[in-house]
Protein backbone atom coordinates (compact mmCIF):
# COMPACT_ATOMS: atom_id res chain seq x y z
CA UNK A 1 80.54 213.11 93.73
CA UNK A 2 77.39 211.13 93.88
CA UNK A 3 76.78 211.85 89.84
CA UNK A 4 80.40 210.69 89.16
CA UNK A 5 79.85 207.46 91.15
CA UNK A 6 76.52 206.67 89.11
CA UNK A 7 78.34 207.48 85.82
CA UNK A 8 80.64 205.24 86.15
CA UNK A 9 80.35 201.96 83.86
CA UNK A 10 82.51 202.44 80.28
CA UNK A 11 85.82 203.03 82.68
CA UNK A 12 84.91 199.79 84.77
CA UNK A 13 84.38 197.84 81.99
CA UNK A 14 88.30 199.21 80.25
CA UNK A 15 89.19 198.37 83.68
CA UNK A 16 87.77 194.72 83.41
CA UNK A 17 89.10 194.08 79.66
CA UNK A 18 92.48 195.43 80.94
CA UNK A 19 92.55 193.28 84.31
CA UNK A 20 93.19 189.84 83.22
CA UNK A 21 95.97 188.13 81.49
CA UNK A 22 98.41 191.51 81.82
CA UNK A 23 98.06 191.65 85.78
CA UNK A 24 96.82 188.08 86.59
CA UNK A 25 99.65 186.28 84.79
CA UNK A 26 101.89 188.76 83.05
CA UNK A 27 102.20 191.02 86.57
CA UNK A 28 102.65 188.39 88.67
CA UNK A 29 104.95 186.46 86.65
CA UNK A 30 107.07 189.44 86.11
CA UNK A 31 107.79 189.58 90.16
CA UNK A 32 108.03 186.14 90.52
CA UNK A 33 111.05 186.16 88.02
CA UNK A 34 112.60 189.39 88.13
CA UNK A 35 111.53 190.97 91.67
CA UNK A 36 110.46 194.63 92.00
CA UNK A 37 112.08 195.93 88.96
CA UNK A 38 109.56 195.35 86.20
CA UNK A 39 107.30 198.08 88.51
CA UNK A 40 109.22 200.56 86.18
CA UNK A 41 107.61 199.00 83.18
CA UNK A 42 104.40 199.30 84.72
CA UNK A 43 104.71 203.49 85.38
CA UNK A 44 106.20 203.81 82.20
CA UNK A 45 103.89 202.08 79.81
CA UNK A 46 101.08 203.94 81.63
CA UNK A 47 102.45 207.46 80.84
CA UNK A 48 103.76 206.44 77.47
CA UNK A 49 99.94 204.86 76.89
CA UNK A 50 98.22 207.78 79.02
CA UNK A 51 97.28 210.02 76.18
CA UNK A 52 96.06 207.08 73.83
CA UNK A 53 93.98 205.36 75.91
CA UNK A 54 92.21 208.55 77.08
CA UNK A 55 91.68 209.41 73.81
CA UNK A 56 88.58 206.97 73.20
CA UNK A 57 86.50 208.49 75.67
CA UNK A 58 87.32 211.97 75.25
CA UNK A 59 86.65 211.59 71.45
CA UNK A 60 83.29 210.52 72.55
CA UNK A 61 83.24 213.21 75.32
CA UNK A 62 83.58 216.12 72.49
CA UNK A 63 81.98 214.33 69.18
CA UNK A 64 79.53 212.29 70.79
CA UNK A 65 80.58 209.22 68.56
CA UNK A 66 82.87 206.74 69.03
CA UNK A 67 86.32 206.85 67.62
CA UNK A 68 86.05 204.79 64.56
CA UNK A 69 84.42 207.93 63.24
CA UNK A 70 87.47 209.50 63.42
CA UNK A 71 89.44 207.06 61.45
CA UNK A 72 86.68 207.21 59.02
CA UNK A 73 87.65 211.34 58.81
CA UNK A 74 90.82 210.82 58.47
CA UNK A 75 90.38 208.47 55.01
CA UNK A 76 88.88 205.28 54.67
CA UNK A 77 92.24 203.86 54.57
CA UNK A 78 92.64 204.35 58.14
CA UNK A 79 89.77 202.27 58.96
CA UNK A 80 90.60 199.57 57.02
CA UNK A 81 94.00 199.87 58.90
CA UNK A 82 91.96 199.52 62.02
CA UNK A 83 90.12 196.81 60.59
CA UNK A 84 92.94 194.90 59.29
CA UNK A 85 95.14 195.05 63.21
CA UNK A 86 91.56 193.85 64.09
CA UNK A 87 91.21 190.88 62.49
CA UNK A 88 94.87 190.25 63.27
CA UNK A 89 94.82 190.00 66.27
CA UNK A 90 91.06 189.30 67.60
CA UNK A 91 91.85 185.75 67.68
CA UNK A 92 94.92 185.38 69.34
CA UNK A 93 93.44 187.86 71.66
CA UNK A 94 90.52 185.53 72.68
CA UNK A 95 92.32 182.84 72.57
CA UNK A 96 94.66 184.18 75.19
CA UNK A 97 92.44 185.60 77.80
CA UNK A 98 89.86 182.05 77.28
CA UNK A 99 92.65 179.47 78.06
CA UNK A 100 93.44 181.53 80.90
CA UNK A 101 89.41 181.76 81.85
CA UNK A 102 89.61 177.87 81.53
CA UNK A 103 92.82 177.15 83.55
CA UNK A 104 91.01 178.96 86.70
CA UNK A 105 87.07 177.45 86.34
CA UNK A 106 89.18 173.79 85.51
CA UNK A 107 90.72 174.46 88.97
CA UNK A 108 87.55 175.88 90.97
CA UNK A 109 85.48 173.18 89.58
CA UNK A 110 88.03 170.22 89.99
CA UNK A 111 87.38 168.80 86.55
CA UNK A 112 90.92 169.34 85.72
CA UNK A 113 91.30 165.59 85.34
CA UNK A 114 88.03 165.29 83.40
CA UNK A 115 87.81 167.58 80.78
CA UNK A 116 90.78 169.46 78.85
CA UNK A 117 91.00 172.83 79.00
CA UNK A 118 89.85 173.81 75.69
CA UNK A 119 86.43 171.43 76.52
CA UNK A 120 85.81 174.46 79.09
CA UNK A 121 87.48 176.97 76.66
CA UNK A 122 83.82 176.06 74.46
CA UNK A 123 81.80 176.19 77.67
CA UNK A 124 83.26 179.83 78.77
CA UNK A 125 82.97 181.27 75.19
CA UNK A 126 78.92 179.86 74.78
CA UNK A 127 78.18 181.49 77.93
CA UNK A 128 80.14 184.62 76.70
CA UNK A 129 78.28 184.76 73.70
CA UNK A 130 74.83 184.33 74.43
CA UNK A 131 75.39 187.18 77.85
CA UNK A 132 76.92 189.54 74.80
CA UNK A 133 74.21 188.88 72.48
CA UNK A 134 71.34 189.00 74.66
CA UNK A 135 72.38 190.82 77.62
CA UNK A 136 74.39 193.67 75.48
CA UNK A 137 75.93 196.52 77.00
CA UNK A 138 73.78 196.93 80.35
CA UNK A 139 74.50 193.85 81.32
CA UNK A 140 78.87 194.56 81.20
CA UNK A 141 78.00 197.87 83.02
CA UNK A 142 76.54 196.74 85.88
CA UNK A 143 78.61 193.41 86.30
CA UNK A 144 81.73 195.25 86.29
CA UNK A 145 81.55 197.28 89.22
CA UNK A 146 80.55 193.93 91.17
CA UNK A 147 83.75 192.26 90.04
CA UNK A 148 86.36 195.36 89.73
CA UNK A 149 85.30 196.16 93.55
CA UNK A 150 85.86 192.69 94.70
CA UNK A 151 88.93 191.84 92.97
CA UNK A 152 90.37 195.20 94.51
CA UNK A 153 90.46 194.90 97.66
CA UNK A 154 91.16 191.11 98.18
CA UNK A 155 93.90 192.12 96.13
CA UNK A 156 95.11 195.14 98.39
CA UNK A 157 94.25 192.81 101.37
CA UNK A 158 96.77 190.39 99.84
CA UNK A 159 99.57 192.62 98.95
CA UNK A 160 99.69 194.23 102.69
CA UNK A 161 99.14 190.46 104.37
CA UNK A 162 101.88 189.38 101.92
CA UNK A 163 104.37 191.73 103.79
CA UNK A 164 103.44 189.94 107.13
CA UNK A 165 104.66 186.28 105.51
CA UNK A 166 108.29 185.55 105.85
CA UNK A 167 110.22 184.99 102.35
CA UNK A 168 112.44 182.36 102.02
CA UNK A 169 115.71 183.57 99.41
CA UNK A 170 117.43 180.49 98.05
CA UNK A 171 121.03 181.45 97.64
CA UNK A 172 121.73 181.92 93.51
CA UNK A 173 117.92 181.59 92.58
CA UNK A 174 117.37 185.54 92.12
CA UNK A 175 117.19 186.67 88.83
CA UNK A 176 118.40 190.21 87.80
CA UNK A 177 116.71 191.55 84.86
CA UNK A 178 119.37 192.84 81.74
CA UNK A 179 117.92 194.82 78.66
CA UNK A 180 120.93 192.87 77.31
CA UNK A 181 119.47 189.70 77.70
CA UNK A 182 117.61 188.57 74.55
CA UNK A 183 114.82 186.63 76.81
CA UNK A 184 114.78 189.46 79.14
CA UNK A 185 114.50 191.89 76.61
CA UNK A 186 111.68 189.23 74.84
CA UNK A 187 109.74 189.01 78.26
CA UNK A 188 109.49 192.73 78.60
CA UNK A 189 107.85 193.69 75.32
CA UNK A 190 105.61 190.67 75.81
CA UNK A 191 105.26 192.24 79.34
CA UNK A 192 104.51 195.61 78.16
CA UNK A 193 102.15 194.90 75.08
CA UNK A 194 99.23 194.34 77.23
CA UNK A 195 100.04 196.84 80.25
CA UNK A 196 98.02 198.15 80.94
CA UNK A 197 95.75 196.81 78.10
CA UNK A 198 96.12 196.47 74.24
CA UNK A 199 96.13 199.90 72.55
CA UNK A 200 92.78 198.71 70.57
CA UNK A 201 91.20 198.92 74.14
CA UNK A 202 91.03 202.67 73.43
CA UNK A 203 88.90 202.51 70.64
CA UNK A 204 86.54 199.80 72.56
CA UNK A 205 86.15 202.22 75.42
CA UNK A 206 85.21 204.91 72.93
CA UNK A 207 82.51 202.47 71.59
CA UNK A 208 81.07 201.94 75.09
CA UNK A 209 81.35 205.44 76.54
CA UNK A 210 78.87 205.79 73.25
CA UNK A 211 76.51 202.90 74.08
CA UNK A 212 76.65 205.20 78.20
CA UNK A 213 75.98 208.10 75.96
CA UNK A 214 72.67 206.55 74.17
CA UNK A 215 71.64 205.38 77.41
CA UNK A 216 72.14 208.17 79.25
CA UNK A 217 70.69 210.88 76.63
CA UNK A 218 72.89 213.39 77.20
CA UNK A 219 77.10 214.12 77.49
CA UNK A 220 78.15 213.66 80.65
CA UNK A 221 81.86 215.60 80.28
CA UNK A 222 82.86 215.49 83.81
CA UNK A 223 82.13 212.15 84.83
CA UNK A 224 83.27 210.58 81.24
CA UNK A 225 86.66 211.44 81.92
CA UNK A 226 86.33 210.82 85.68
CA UNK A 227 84.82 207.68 84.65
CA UNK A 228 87.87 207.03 82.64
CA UNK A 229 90.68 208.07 85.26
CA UNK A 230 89.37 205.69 87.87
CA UNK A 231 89.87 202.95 85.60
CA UNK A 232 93.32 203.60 84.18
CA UNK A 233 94.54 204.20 87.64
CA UNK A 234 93.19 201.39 89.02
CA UNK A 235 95.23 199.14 86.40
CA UNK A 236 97.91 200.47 87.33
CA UNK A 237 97.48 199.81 90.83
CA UNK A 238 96.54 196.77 90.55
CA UNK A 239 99.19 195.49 88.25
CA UNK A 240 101.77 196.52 90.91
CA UNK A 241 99.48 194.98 93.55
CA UNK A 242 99.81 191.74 91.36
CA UNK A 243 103.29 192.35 90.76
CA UNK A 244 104.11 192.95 94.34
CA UNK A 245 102.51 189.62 94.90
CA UNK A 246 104.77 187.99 92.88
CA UNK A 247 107.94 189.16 94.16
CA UNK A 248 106.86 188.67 97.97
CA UNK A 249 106.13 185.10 97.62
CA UNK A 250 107.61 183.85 95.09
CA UNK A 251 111.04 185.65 93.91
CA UNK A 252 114.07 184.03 94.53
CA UNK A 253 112.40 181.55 96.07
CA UNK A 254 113.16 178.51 93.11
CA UNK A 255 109.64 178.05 92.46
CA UNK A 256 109.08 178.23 88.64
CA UNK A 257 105.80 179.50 87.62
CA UNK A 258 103.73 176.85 85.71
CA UNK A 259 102.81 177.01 81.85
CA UNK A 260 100.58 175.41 81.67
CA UNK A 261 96.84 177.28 82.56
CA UNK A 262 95.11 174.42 85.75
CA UNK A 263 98.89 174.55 87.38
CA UNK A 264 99.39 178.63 87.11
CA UNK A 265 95.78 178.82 88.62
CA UNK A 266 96.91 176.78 91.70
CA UNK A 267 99.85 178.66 92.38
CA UNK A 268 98.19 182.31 91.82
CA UNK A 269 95.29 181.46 94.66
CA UNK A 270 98.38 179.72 96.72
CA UNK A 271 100.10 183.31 96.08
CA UNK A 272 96.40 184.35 97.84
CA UNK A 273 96.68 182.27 100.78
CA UNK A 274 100.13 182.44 101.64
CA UNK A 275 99.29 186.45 101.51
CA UNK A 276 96.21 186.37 103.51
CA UNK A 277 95.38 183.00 105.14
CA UNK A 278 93.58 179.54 103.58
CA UNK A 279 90.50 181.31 105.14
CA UNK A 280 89.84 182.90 101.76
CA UNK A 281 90.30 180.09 99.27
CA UNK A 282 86.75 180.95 98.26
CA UNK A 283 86.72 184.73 97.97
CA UNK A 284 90.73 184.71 96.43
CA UNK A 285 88.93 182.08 93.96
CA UNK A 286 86.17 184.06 93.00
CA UNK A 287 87.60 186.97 92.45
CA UNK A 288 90.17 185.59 89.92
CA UNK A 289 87.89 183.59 88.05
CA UNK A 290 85.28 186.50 87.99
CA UNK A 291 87.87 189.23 86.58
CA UNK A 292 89.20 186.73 83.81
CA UNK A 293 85.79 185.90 83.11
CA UNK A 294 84.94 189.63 82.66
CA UNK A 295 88.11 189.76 80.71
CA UNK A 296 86.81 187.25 78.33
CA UNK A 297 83.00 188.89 77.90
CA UNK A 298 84.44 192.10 77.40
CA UNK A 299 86.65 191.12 74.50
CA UNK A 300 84.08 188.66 72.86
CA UNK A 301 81.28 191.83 73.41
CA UNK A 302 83.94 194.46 72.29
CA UNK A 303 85.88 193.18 69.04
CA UNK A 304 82.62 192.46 67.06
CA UNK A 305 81.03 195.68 67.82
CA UNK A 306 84.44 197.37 66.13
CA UNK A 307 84.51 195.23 62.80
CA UNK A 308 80.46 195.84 62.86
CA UNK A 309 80.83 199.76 63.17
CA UNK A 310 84.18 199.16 60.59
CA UNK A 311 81.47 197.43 58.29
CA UNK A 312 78.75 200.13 58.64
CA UNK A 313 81.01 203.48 57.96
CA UNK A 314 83.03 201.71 55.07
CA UNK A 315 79.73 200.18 53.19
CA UNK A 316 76.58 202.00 54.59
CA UNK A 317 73.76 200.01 53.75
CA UNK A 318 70.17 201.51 53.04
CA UNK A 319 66.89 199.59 52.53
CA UNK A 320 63.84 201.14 51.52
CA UNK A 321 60.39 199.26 51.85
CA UNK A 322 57.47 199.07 49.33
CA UNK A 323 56.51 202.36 49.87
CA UNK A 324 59.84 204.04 49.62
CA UNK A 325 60.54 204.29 52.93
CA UNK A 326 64.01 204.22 54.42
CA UNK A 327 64.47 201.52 56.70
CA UNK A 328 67.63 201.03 59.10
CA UNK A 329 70.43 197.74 58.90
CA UNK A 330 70.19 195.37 61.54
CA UNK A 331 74.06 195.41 63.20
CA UNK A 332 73.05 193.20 65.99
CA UNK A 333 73.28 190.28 63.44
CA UNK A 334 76.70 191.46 61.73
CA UNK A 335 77.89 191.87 65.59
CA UNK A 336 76.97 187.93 66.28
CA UNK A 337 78.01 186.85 63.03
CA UNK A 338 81.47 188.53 64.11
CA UNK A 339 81.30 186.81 67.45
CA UNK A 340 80.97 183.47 66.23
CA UNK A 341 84.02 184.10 63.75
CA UNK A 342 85.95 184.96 66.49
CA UNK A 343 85.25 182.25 68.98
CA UNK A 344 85.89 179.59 65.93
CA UNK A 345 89.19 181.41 65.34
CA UNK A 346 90.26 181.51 68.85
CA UNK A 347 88.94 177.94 69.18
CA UNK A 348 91.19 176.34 66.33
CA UNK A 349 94.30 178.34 68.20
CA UNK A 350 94.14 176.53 71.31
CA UNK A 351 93.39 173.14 69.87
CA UNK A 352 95.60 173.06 67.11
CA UNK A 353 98.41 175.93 67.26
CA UNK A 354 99.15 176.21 70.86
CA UNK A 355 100.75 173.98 72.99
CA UNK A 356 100.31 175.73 76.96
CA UNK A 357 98.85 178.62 78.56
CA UNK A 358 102.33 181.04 78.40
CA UNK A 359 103.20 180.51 74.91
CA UNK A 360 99.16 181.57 74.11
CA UNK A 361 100.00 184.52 76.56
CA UNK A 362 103.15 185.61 74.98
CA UNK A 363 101.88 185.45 71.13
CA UNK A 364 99.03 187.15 71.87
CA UNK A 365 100.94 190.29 74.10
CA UNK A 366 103.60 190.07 71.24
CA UNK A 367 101.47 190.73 68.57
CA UNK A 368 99.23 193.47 70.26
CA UNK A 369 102.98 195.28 71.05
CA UNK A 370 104.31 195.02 67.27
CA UNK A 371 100.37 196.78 66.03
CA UNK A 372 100.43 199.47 68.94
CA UNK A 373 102.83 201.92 66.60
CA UNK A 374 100.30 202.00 63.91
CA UNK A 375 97.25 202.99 66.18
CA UNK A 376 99.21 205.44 68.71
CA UNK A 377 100.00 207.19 65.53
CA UNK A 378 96.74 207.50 64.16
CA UNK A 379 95.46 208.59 67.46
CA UNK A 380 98.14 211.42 67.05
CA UNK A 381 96.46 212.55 62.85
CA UNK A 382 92.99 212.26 64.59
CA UNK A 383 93.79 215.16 67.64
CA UNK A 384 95.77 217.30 65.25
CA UNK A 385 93.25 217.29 62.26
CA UNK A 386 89.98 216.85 64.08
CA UNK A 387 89.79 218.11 67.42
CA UNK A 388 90.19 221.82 68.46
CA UNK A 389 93.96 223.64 69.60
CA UNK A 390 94.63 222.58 72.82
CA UNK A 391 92.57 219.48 73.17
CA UNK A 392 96.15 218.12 73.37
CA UNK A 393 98.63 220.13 75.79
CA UNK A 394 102.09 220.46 74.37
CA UNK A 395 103.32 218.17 77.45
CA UNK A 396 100.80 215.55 76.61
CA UNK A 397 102.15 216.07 72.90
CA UNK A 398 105.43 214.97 73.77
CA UNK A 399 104.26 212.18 76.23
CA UNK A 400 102.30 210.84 72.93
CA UNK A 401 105.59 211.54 70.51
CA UNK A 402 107.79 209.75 72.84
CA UNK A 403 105.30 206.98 73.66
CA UNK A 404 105.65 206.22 69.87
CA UNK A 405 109.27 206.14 69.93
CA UNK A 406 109.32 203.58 72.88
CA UNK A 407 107.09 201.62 70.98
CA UNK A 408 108.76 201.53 67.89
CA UNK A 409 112.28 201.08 68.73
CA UNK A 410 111.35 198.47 71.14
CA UNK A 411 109.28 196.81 68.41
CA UNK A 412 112.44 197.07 66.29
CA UNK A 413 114.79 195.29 69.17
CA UNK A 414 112.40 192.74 69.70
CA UNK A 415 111.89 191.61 65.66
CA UNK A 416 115.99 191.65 65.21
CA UNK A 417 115.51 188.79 68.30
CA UNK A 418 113.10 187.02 66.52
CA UNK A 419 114.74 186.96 63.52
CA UNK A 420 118.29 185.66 64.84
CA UNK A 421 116.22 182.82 66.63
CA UNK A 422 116.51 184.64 69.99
């Protein structure tokens, strides 16, 4: 047990990349509007998800490389696929989980009324870039487990205080959800496109479960895949934790969550205090901000290192010195270069596309729902082509076959809304 406890660090840090906007605002929001319902969702987008998201590691677990190499096996038009969902949605992806960042430090801090939040937007995504770029991977693997085992149990301490607070129904303020109901229906697949995390997060933890790998020096099987189940399980957890949350305090209530990213912070530590006591202010506090935070490095750390790996199978570069000999790239420069594309992207989002905190939220969980399709179904060519019979079960087959189908006819209903100005 002891080697599975020091092996963990790639699972912790999916955890951490998962654990932000999805279960923060998305969770929470979803009980605060539509009660216990939604928890459904949640159980269901992890089984449909399951077989994708385990798939990074595993890849890594059995190859030893990460799984762009498997696109790259498949053809190279696969990884410029990958490369192409990438780029489009990398920004709206750090835009999203930044402004979020901001709305909580903005409301720690007090500066609120001092500077906007995309001012702090550039502060958070400095800091994120220069821990990325000098700290690198170590640095993620051993923050994580600080912040993952902090925000877990004042969050379990929350959701079992929150059953101790009375809640206050107003008569004709509940809200029932309908799949019939075009913003319903909208709200969902926003819901669900980032629960537990973005499908690309399966190819990120492949990446890192290959930087554990290199540091390690050898293929830890057993605690790779333990690593990986303590994770995913603990998202799901938590985002019914947050969810819970949500519905205890604040459903049917006739409070209307904020859009805006300072007044959603204040009433998500409220949530907190109600739940527990004013006593934690400070710990409740922390432990958002920390996890978003964490949210924020590991996208800014993660995203460059796949469009730098995309860049190094599609055009491998060799240099050979005077006397012929063959001397490696440097991808810690494409990697930064990357970064800084990114934050600029994400930067002109907030300050000239996006008008509050939910719409940000709900572009960016759109989008990463409409690409999902594409990826689960490479995932699917890459274990029948690559990896040995039975790598896959038959039942995790048909998990797989009909996670695609949710994803696409849901993909489907949601465009037709779009499109008749739903």
């Amino acid at each position: 047990m002891l080697s599975k406890l020091k092996a963990l660090g790639p699972g912790l840090l999916y955890a951490g990349a998962a654990v932000g906007v999805s279960h923060i605002v998305q969770s929470t929001r979803a009980g605060a509007e539509y009660g216990y319902i939604l928890i459904i969702g949640i159980i269901l987008a992890h089984i449909f998800k399951y077989p994708f998201f385990e798939l990074g590691p595993k890849f890594t677990q059995f190859t030893g490389q990460n799984l762009l190499h498997g696109y790259a096996r498949l053809s190279k038009w696969a990884l410029v696929v990958v490369a192409i969902l990438t780029v489009a949605t990398m920004f709206t992806i750090q835009a999203a989980v930044t402004i979020v960042t901001a709305g909580l430090a903005l409301k720690i801090t007090n500066l609120a009324g001092v500077i906007t939040p995309v001012t702090m937007s550039v502060a958070l995504l400095i800091i994120c870039t220069l821990i990325s770029a000098v700290g690198r991977f170590n640095v993620l693997d051993k923050l994580m487990k600080v912040i993952m085992v902090t925000l877990s149990i004042t969050t379990v301490v929350a959701v079992v205080s929150s059953f101790t607070v009375h809640h206050n129904i107003v008569p004709g303020a509940t809200k029932v959800f309908s799949v019939f109901e075009p913003t319903d229906l909208i709200f969902l697949i926003a819901f669900l496109g980032w629960m537990p995390a973005p499908l690309d997060i399966s190819i990120w933890h492949s990446i890192w479960s290959e930087e554990k790998l290199k540091q390690d020096g050898e293929l830890n099987k057993e605690g790779n895949l333990f690593d990986f189940n303590v994770g995913f399980i603990g998202t799901a957890i938590l985002g019914i934790g947050f969810l819970t949350l949500g519905a205890r305090i604040i459903y049917g209530s006739g409070v209307e969550l904020a859009a805006g990213g300072v007044a959603y912070s204040k009433q998500f530590i409220d949530i907190y205090q109600q739940s527990i006591g004013t006593w934690a202010y400070w710990i409740i506090a922390i432990a958002a901000f920390t996890t978003m935070f964490s949210t924020t490095l590991t996208c800014l750390d993660a995203m460059p290192r796949v469009l730098t790996k995309i860049g190094e199978l599609t055009f491998p570069v060799k240099n050979t010195d005077t006397q012929g000999a063959t001397l490696t790239a440097r991808p810690g420069r494409a990697r930064i270069y990357w970064m800084l594309v990114i934050v600029a992207g994400a930067l002109v989002l907030l300050q000239f596309f996006i008008k509050d905190m939910k719409q940000m939220v709900n572009l960016a969980t759109s989008f990463s729902f409409l690409t999902a399709p594409v990826l689960a179904l490479l995932g699917i060519l890459i274990v029948k082509k690559q990896l040995p019979e039975g790598f896959w079960p038959k039942w995790k087959y048909g998990i797989a076959y009909l996670g695609v189908l949710f994803l696409i006819v849901l993909s489907i209903f949601y465009l037709g809304l779009k499109f008749n100005g739903s």
